[in-house]
Protein backbone atom coordinates (compact mmCIF):
# COMPACT_ATOMS: atom_id res chain seq x y z
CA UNK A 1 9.48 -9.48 37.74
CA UNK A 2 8.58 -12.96 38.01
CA UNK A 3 9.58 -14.88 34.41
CA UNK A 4 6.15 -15.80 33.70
CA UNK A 5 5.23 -11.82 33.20
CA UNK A 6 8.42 -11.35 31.10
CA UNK A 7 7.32 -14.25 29.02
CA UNK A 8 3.72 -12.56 29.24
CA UNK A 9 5.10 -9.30 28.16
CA UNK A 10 7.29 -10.77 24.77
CA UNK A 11 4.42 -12.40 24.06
CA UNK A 12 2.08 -9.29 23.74
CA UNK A 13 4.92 -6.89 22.57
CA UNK A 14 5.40 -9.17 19.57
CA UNK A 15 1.89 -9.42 18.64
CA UNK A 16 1.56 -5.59 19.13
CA UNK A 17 4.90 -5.19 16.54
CA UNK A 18 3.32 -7.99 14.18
CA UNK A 19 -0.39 -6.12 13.84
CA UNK A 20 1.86 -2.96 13.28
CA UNK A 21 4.04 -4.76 10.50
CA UNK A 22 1.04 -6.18 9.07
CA UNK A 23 -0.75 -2.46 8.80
CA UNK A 24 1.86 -0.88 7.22
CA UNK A 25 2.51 -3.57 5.14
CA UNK A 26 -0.60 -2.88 4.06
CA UNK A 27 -0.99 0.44 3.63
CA UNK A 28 2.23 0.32 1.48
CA UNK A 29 0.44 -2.06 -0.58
CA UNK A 30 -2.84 0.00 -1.29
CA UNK A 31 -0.38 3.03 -2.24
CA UNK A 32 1.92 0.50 -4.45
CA UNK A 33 -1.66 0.13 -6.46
CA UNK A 34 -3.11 3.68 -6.26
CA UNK A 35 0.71 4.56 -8.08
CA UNK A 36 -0.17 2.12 -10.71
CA UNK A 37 -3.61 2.82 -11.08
CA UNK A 38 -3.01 6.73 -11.79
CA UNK A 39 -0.43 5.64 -14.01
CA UNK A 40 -2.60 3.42 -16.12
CA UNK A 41 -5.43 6.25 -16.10
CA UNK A 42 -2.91 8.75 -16.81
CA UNK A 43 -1.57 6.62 -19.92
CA UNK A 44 -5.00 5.53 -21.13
CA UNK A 45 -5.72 10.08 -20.44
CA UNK A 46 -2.98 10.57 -23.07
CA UNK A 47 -3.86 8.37 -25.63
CA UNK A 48 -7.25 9.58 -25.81
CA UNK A 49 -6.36 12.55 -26.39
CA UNK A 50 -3.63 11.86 -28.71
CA UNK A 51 -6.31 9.86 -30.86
CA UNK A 52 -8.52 12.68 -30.34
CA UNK A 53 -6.05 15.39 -32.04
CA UNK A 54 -5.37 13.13 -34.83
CA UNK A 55 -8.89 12.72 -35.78
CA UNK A 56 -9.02 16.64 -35.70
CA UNK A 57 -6.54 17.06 -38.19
C-alpha cells in the first residue's frame, strides 16, 4: 500500500470511531435523563399520594 491510502484509510477509520463515540455518547446521555426523569415522576407519584392519604384521614 502506497502511504497516501494508509493516510486515506486513518483518516476515514477515525471519523468512522468519532461518529460511533459521538452516538453512544449520546445515547448514554438520553438514558442519563430518562433515569432522572422517572425518578422525578416517581417522587412527585409518591407524594401525591402521600398527600392524598392524609387528606383521607
Amino acid at each position: 500500500m502506497g502511504n497516501k491510502t494508509v493516510i486515506k484509510f486513518i483518516g476515514f477509520a477515525a471519523t468512522i470511531i468519532g461518529i460511533g463515540a459521538t452516538l453512544l455518547s449520546d445515547w448514554v446521555n438520553e438514558k442519563k435523563m430518562e433515569e432522572e426523569i422517572d425518578e422525578k415522576i416517581n417522587k412527585a407519584l409518591t407524594e401525591r399520594l402521600g398527600e392524598n392519604e392524609e387528606e383521607e384521614s
